[in-house]
C-alpha atoms as a PDB file:
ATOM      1  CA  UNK A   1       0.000   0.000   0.000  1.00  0.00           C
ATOM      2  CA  UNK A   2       1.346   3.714  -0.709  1.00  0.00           C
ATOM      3  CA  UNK A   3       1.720   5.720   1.788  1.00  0.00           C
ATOM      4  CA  UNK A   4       2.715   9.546   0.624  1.00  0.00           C
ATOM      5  CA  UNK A   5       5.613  11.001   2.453  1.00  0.00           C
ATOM      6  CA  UNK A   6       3.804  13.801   4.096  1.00  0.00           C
ATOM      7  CA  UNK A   7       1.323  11.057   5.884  1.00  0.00           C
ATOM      8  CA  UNK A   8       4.241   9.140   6.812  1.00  0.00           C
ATOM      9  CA  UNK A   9       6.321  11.682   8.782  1.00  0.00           C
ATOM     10  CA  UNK A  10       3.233  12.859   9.879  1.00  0.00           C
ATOM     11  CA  UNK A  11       2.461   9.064  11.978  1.00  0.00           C
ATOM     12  CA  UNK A  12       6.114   9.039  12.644  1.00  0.00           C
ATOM     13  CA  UNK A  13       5.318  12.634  14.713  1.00  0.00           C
ATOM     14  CA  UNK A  14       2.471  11.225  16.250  1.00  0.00           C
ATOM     15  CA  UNK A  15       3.988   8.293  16.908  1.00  0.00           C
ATOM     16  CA  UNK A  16       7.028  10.301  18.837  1.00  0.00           C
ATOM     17  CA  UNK A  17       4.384  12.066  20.746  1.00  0.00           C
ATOM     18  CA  UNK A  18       3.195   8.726  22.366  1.00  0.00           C
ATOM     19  CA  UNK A  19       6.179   7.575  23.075  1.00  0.00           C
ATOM     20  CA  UNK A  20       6.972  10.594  24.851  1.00  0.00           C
ATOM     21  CA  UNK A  21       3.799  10.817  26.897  1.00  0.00           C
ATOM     22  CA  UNK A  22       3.850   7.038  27.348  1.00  0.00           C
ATOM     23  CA  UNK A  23       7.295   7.489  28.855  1.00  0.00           C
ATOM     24  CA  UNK A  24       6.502  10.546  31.003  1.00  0.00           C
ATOM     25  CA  UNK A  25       3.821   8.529  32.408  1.00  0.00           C
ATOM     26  CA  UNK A  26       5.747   5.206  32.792  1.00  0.00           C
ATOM     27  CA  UNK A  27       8.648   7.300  34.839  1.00  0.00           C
ATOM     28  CA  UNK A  28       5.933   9.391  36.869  1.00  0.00           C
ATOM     29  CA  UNK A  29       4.649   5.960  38.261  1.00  0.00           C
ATOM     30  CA  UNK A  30       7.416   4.255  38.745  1.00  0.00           C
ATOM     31  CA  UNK A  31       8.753   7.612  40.474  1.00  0.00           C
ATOM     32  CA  UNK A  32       5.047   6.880  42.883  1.00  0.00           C
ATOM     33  CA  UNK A  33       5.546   3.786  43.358  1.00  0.00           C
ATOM     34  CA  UNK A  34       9.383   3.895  44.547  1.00  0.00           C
ATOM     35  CA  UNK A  35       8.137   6.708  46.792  1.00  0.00           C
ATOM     36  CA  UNK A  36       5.391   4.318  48.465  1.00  0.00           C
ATOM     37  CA  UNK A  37       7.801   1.705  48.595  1.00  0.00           C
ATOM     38  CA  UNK A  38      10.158   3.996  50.419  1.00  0.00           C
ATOM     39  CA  UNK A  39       7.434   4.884  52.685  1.00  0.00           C
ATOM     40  CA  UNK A  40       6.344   1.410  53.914  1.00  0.00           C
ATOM     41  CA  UNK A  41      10.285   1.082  54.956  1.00  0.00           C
ATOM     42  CA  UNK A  42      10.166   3.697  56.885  1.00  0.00           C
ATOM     43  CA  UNK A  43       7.354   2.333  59.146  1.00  0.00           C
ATOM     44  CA  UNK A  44       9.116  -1.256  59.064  1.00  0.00           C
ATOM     45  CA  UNK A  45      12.137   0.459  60.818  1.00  0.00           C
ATOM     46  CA  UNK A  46      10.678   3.064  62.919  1.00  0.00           C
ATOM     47  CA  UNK A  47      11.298   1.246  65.652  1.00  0.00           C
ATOM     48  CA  UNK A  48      15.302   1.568  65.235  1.00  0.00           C
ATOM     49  CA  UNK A  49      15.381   5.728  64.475  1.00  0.00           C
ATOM     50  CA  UNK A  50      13.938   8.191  65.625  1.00  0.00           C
ATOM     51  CA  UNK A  51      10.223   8.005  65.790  1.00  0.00           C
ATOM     52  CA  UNK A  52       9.203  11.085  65.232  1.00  0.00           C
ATOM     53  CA  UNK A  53      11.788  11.460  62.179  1.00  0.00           C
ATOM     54  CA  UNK A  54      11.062   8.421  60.793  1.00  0.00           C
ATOM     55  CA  UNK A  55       6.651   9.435  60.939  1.00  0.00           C
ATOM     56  CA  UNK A  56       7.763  12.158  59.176  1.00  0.00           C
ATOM     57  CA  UNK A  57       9.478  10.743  56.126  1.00  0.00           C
ATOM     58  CA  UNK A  58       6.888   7.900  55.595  1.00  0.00           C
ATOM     59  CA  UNK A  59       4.190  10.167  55.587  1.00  0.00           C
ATOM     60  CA  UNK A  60       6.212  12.567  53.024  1.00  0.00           C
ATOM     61  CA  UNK A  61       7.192   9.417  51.107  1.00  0.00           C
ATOM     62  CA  UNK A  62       3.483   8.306  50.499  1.00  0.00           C
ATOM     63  CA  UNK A  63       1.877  11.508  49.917  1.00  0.00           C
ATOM     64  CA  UNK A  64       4.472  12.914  47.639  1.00  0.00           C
ATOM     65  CA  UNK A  65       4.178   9.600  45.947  1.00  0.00           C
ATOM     66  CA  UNK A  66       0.024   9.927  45.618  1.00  0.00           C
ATOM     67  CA  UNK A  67       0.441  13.705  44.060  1.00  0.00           C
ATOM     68  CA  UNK A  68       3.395  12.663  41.941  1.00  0.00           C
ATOM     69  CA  UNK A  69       0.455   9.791  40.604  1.00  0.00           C
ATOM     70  CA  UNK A  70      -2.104  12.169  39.794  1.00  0.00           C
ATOM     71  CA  UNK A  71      -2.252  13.292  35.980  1.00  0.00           C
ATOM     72  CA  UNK A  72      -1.282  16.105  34.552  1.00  0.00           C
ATOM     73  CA  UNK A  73      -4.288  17.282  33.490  1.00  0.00           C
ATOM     74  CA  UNK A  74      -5.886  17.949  37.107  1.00  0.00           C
ATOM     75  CA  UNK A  75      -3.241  20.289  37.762  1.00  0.00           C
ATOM     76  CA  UNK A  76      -3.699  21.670  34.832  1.00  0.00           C
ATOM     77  CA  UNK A  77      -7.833  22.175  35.208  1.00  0.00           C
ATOM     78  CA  UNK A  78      -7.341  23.741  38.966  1.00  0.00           C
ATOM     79  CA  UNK A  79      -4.076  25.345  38.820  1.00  0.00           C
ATOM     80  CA  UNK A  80      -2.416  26.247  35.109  1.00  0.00           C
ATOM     81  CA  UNK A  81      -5.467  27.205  33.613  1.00  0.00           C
ATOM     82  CA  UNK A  82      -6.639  29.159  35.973  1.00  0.00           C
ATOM     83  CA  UNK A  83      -6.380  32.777  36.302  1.00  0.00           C
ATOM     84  CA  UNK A  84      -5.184  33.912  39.478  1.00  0.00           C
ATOM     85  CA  UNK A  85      -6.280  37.346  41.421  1.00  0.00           C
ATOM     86  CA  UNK A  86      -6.959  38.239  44.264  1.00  0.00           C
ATOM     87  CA  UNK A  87     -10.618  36.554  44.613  1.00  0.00           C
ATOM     88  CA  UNK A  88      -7.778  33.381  43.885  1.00  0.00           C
ATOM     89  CA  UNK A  89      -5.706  33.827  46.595  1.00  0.00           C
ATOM     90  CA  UNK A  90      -8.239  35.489  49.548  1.00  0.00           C
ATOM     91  CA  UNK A  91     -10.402  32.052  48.792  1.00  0.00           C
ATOM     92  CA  UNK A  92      -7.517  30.230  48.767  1.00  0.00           C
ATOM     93  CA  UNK A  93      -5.319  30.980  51.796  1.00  0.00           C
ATOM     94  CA  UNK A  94      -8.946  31.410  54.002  1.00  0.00           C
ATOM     95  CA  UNK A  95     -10.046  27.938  53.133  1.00  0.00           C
ATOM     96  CA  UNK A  96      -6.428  26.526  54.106  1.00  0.00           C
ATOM     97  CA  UNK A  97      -5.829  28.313  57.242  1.00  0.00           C
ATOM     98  CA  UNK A  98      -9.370  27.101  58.037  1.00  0.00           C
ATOM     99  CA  UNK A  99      -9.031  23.444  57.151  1.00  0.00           C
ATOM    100  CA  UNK A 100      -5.618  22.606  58.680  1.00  0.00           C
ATOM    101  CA  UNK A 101      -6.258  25.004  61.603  1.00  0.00           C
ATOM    102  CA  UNK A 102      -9.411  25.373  62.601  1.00  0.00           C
ATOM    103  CA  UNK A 103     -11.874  23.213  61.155  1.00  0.00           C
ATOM    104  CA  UNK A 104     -10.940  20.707  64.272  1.00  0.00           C
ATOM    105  CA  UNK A 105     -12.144  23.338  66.499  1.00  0.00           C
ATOM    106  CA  UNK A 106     -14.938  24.597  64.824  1.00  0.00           C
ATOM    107  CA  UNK A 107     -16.009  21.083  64.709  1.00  0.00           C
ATOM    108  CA  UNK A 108     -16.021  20.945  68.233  1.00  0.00           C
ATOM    109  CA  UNK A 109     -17.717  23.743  69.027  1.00  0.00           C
ATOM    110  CA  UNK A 110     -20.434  22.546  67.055  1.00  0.00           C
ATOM    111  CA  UNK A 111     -21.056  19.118  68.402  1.00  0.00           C
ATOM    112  CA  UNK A 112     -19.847  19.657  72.406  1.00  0.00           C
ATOM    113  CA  UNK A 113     -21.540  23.570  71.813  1.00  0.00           C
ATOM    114  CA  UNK A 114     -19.164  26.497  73.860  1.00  0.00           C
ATOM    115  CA  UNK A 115     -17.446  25.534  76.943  1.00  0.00           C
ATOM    116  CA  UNK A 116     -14.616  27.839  76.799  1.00  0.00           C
ATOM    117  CA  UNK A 117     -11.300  28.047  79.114  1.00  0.00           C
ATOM    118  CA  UNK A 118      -8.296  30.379  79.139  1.00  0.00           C
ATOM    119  CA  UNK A 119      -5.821  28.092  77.817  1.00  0.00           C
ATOM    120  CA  UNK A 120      -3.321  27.199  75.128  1.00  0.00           C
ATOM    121  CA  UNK A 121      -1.141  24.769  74.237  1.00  0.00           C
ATOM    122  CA  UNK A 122       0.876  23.216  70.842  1.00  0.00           C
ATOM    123  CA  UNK A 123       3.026  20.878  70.415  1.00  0.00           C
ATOM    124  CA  UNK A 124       4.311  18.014  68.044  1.00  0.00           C
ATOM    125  CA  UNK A 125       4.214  14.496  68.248  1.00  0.00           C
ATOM    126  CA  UNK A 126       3.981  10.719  66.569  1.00  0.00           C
ATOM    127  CA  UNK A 127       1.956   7.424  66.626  1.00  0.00           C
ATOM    128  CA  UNK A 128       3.544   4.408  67.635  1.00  0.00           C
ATOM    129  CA  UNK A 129       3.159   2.080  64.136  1.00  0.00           C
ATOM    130  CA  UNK A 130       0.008  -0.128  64.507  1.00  0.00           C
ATOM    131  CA  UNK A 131      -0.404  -3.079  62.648  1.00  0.00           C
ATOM    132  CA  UNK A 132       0.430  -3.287  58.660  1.00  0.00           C
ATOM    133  CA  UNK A 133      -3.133  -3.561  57.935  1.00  0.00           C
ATOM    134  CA  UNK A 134      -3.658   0.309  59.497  1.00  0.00           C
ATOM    135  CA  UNK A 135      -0.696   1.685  57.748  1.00  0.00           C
ATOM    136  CA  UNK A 136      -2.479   4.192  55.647  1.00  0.00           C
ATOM    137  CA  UNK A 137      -4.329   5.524  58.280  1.00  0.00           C
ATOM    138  CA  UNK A 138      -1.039   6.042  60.326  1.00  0.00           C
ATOM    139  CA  UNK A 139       0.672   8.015  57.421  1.00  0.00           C
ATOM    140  CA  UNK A 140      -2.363  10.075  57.150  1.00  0.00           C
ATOM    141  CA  UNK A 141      -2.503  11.201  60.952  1.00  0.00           C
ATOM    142  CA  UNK A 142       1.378  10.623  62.481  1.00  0.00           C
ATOM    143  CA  UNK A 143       3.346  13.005  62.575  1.00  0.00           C
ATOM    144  CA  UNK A 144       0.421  15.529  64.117  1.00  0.00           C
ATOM    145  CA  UNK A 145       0.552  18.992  65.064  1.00  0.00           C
ATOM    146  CA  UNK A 146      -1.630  20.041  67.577  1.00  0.00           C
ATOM    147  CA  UNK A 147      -2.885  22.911  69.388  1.00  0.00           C
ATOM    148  CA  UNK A 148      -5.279  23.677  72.071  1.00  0.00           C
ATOM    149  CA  UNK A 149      -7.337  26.629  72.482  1.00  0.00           C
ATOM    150  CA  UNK A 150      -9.117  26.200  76.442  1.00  0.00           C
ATOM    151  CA  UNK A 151     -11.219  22.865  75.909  1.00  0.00           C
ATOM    152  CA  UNK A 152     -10.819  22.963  71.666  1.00  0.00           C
ATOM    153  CA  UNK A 153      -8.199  20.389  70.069  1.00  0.00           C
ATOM    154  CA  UNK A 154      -6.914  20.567  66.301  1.00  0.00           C
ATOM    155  CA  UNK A 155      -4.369  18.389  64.761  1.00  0.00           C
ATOM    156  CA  UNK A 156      -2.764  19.263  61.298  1.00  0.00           C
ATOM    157  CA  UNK A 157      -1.760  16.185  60.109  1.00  0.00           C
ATOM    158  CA  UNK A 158      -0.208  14.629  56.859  1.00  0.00           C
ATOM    159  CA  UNK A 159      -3.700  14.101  55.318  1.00  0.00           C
ATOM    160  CA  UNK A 160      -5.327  17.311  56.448  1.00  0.00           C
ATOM    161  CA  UNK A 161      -2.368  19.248  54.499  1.00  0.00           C
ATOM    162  CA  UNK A 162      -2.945  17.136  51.972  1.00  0.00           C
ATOM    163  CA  UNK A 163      -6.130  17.359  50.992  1.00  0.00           C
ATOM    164  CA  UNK A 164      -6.784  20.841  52.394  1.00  0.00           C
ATOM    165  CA  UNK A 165      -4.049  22.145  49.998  1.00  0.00           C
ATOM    166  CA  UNK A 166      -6.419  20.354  46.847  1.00  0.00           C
ATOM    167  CA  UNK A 167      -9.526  21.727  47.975  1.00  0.00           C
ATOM    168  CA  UNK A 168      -8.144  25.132  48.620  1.00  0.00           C
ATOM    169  CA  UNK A 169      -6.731  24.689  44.725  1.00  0.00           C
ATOM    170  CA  UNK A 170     -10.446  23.700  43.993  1.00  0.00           C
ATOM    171  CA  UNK A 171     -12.108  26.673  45.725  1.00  0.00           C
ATOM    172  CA  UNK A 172      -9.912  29.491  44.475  1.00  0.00           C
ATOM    173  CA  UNK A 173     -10.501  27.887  40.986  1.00  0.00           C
ATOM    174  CA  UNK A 174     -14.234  27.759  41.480  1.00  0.00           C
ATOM    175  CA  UNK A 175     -14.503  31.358  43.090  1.00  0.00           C
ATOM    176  CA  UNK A 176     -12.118  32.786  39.976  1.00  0.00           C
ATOM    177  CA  UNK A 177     -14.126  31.539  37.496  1.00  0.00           C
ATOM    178  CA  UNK A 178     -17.468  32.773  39.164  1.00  0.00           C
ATOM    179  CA  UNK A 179     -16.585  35.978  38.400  1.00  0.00           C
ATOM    180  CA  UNK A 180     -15.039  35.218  35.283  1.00  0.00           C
ATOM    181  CA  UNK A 181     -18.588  34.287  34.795  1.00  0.00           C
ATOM    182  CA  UNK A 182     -19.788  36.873  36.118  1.00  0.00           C
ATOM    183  CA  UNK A 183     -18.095  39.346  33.620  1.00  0.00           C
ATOM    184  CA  UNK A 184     -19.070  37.666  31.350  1.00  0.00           C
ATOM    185  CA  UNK A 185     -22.393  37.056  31.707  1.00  0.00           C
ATOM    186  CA  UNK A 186     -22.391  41.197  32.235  1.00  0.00           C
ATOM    187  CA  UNK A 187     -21.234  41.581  28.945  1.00  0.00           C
ATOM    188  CA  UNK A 188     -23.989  39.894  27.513  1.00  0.00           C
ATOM    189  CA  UNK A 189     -26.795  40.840  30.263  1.00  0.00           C
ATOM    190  CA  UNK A 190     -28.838  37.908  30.598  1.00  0.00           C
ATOM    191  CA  UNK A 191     -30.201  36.211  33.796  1.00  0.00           C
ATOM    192  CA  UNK A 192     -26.866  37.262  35.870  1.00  0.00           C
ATOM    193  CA  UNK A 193     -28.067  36.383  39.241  1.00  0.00           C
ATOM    194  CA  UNK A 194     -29.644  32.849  38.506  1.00  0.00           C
ATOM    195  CA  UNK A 195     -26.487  31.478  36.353  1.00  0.00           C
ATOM    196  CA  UNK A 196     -23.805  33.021  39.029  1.00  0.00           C
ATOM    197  CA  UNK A 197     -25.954  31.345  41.748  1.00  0.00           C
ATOM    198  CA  UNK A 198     -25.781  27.894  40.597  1.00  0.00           C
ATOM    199  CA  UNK A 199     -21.997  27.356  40.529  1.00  0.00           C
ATOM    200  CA  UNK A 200     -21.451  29.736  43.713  1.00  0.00           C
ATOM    201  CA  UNK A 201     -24.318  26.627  45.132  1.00  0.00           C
ATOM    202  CA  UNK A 202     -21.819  24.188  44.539  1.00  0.00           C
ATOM    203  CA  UNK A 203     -18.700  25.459  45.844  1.00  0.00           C
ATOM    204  CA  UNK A 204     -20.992  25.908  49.415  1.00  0.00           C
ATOM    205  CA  UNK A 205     -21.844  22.700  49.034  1.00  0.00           C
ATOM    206  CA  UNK A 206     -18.302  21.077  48.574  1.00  0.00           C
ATOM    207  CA  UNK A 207     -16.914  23.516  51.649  1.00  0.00           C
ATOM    208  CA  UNK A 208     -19.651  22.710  53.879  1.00  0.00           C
ATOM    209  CA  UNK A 209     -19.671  18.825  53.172  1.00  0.00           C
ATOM    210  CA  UNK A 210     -16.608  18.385  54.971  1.00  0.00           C
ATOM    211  CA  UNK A 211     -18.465  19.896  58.089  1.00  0.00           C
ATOM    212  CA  UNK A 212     -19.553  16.494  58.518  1.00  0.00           C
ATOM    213  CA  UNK A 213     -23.076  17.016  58.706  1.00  0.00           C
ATOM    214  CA  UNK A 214     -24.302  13.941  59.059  1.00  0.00           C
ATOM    215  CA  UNK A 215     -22.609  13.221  62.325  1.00  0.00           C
ATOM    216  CA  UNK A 216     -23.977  16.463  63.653  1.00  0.00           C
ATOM    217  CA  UNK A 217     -27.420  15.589  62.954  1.00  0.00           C
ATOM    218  CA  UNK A 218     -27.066  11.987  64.418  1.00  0.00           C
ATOM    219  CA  UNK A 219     -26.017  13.856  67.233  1.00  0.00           C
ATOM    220  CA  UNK A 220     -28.574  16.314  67.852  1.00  0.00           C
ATOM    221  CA  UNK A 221     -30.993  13.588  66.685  1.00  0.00           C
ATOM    222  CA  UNK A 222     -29.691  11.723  69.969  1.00  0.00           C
ATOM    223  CA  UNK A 223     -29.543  14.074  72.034  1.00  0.00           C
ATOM    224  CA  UNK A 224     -33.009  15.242  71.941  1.00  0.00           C
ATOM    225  CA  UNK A 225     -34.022  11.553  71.753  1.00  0.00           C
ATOM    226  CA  UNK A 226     -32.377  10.019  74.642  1.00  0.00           C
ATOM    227  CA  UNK A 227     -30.114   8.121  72.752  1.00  0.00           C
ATOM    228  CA  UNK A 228     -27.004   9.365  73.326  1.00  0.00           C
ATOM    229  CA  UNK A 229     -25.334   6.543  74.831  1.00  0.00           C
ATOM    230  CA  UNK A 230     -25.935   3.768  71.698  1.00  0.00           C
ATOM    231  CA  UNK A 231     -25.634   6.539  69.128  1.00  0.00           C
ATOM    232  CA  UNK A 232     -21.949   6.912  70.537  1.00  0.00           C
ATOM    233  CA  UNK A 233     -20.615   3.891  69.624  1.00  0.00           C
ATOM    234  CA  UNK A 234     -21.480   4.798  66.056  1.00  0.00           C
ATOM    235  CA  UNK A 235     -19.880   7.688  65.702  1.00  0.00           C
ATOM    236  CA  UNK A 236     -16.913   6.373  67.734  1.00  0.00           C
ATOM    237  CA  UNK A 237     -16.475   3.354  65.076  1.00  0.00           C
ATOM    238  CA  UNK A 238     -13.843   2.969  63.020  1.00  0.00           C
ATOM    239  CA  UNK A 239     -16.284   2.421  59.933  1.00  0.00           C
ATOM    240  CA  UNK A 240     -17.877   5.661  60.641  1.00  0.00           C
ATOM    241  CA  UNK A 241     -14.257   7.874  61.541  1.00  0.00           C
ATOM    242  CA  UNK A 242     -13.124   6.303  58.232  1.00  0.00           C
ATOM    243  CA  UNK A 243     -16.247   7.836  56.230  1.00  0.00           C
ATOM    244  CA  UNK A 244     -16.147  11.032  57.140  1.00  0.00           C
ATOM    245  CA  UNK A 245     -12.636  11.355  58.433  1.00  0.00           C
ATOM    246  CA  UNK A 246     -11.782  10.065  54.755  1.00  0.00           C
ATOM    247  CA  UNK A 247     -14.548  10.324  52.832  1.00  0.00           C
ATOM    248  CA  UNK A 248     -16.245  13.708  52.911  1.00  0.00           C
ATOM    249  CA  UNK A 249     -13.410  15.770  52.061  1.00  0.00           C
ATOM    250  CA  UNK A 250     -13.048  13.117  48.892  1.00  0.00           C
ATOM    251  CA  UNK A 251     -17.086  14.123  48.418  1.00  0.00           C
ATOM    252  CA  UNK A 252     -16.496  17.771  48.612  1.00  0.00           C
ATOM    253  CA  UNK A 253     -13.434  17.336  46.500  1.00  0.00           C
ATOM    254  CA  UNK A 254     -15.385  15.377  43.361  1.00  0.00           C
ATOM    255  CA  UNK A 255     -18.112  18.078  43.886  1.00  0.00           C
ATOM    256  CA  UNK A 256     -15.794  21.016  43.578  1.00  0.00           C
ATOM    257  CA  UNK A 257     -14.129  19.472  40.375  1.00  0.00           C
ATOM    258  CA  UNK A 258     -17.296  18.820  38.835  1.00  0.00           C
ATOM    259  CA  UNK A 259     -18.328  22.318  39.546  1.00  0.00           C
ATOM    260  CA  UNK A 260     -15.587  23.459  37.835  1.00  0.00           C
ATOM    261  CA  UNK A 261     -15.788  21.620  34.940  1.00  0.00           C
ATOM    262  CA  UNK A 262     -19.818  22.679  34.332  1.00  0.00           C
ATOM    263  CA  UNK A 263     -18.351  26.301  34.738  1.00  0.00           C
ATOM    264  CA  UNK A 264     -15.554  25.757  32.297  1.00  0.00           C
ATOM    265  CA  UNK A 265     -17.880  24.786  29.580  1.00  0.00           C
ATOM    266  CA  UNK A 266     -20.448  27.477  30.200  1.00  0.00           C
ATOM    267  CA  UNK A 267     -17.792  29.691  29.854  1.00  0.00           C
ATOM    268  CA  UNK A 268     -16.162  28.036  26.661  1.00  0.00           C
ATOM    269  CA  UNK A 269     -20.172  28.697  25.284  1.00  0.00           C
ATOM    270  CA  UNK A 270     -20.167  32.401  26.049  1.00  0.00           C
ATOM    271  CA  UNK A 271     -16.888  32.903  24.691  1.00  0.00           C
ATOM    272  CA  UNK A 272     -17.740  30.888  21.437  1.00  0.00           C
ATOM    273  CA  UNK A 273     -21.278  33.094  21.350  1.00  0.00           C
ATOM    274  CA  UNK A 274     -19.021  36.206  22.161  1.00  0.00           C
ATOM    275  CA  UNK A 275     -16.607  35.614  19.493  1.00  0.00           C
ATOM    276  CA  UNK A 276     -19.186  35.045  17.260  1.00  0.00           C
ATOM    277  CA  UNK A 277     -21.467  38.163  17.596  1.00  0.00           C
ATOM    278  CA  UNK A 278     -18.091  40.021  17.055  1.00  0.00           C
ATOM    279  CA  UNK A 279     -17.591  38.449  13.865  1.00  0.00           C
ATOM    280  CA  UNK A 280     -21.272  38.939  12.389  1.00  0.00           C
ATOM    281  CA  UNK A 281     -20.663  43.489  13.503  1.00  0.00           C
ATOM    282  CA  UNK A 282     -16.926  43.385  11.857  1.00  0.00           C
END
C-alpha cells in the first residue's frame, strides 16, 4: 500500500508524541511507586530511628508519591489554567488556614456547643506504628501537630495538608471563574443572578460537606431523643471515623471538580457566542 511522504512523517510525529507521553507517564509511576515503597520502609524500621523522624518521612514518602500519581491534566484544570487574582488567593489561603487550623475546632464547638477556658497549648508528636493492615491511616494522621485553644483540640496532620491544599486549589478555581462568569455574563446581560448562583451553590456545598453534617445531625438527633449513649458507639467506630474522616473531604473534592468543569464549559459557550457576535458586527 502507498503511503505519501507527508502522511508518513506525519504518523512518525504522532507516533514520537506517544512515546513521549507514554514514557513521562511510565517514569511518573514508577517515580510513585518507589516513593510508596520507600514509605512502607520507613514504618518497618521506625522502631530503630527516631520516631518522630522516621513518621515524618513515611508520611512525606506516600503523599508525595500519591500527588506525583495524579495526571497532569488535574493540575492543569485547577491550577495552570486558571487565572489567578486576588478573589484566587483570599479564597484560597482562608479555606487553608481554616481546614488545617481550625476546622478541628470549629467542629467541636459545634457538636460539644461552647465551653470555653483560658488556655493554650501546641506541640508536636507521633503514633507508635500499629499493625500493617492500618498503615495508611497512620501516614495520614502521624506526625500531628496540635494545638489547644481552652477545651478545643486541632491536629494538622499529613492528610489534612494534603487534601486541604487540593480543595483550597479547587475553591480558588471555582470562586475565579465565578466571576469570570460573572463578567461575562455582564457583557452579555442575561439572567446574571440565577447562572452566578448555581456554581457559587456548589462550591458551598463542597466547603460545607466536609463539616460532617451527618454526624452532627445523628447527634442532635440523639440528644433530643435520649439516645445518646448507643448513638456513641457509632460515631466512635472505626467504619464511621473512616467515612467522614476520609470520605467527605473526597465528596467535597469530586463536587468542587465537577463544579468546575460545568463552569468551564459554560464559559467556553459564552466565549464561542461572544466571538461570534463580534464576527457577524466586523
Amino acid at each position: 500500500m502507498f503511503i505519501s511522504r507527508i502522511t508518513y512523517e506525519k504518523l512518525l510525529n504522532d507516533l514520537a508524541k506517544t512515546y513521549k507521553i507514554m514514557r513521562k507517564r511510565l517514569l511518573r509511576i514508577s517515580l510513585a511507586l518507589a516513593l510508596m515503597v520507600l514509605s512502607l520502609i520507613f514504618y518497618f524500621t521506625v522502631h530503630d530511628g527516631d520516631l518522630l523522624l522516621i513518621s515524618f518521612l513515611s508520611a512525606l514518602s506516600l503523599w508525595t508519591g500519591i500527588a506525583v500519581i495524579i495526571p497532569d491534566r488535574f493540575y492543569t484544570v485547577i491550577w495552570k489554567n486558571v487565572r489567578k487574582t486576588k478573589a484566587y488567593w483570599i479564597s484560597f489561603s482562608l479555606y487553608l488556614f481554616f481546614h488545617v487550623t481550625l476546622y478541628g475546632i470549629f467542629y467541636n464547638i459545634v457538636l460539644g456547643g461552647f465551653n470555653f477556658f483560658l488556655y493554650f497549648g501546641y506541640g508536636v508528636g507521633a503514633a507508635v506504628p500499629p499493625p500493617p493492615y492500618l498503615f495508611l491511616y497512620w501516614v495520614s494522621t502521624s506526625p500531628a501537630f496540635f494545638t489547644f485553644i481552652g477545651p478545643y483540640e486541632s491536629d494538622v496532620t499529613p492528610y489534612t495538608v494534603f487534601i486541604g491544599l487540593i480543595l483550597a486549589a479547587l475553591i480558588g478555581a471555582n470562586v475565579e471563574k465565578i466571576f469570570e462568569l460573572r463578567r461575562l455574563l455582564q457583557e452579555r446581560k442575561r439572567a446574571l443572578s440565577m447562572l452566578v448562583a448555581v456554581p457559587s451553590l456548589g462550591v458551598v456545598s463542597g466547603t460545607s460537606c466536609c463539616l460532617s453534617l451527618p454526624s452532627i445531625l445523628i447527634y442532635i438527633a440523639a440528644v433530643s431523643t435520649g439516645t445518646f449513649s448507643s448513638v456513641v458507639a457509632i460515631l466512635s467506630s472505626p467504619i464511621y471515623f473512616s467515612l467522614t474522616y476520609f470520605g467527605l473531604p473526597i465528596a467535597s473534592l469530586a463536587l468542587l471538580v465537577l463544579n468546575l468543569r460545568d463552569m468551564n464549559k459554560i464559559i467556553a459557550r459564552l466565549r464561542g457566542l461572544s466571538s461570534q457576535g463580534k464576527a457577524r458586527l466586523s
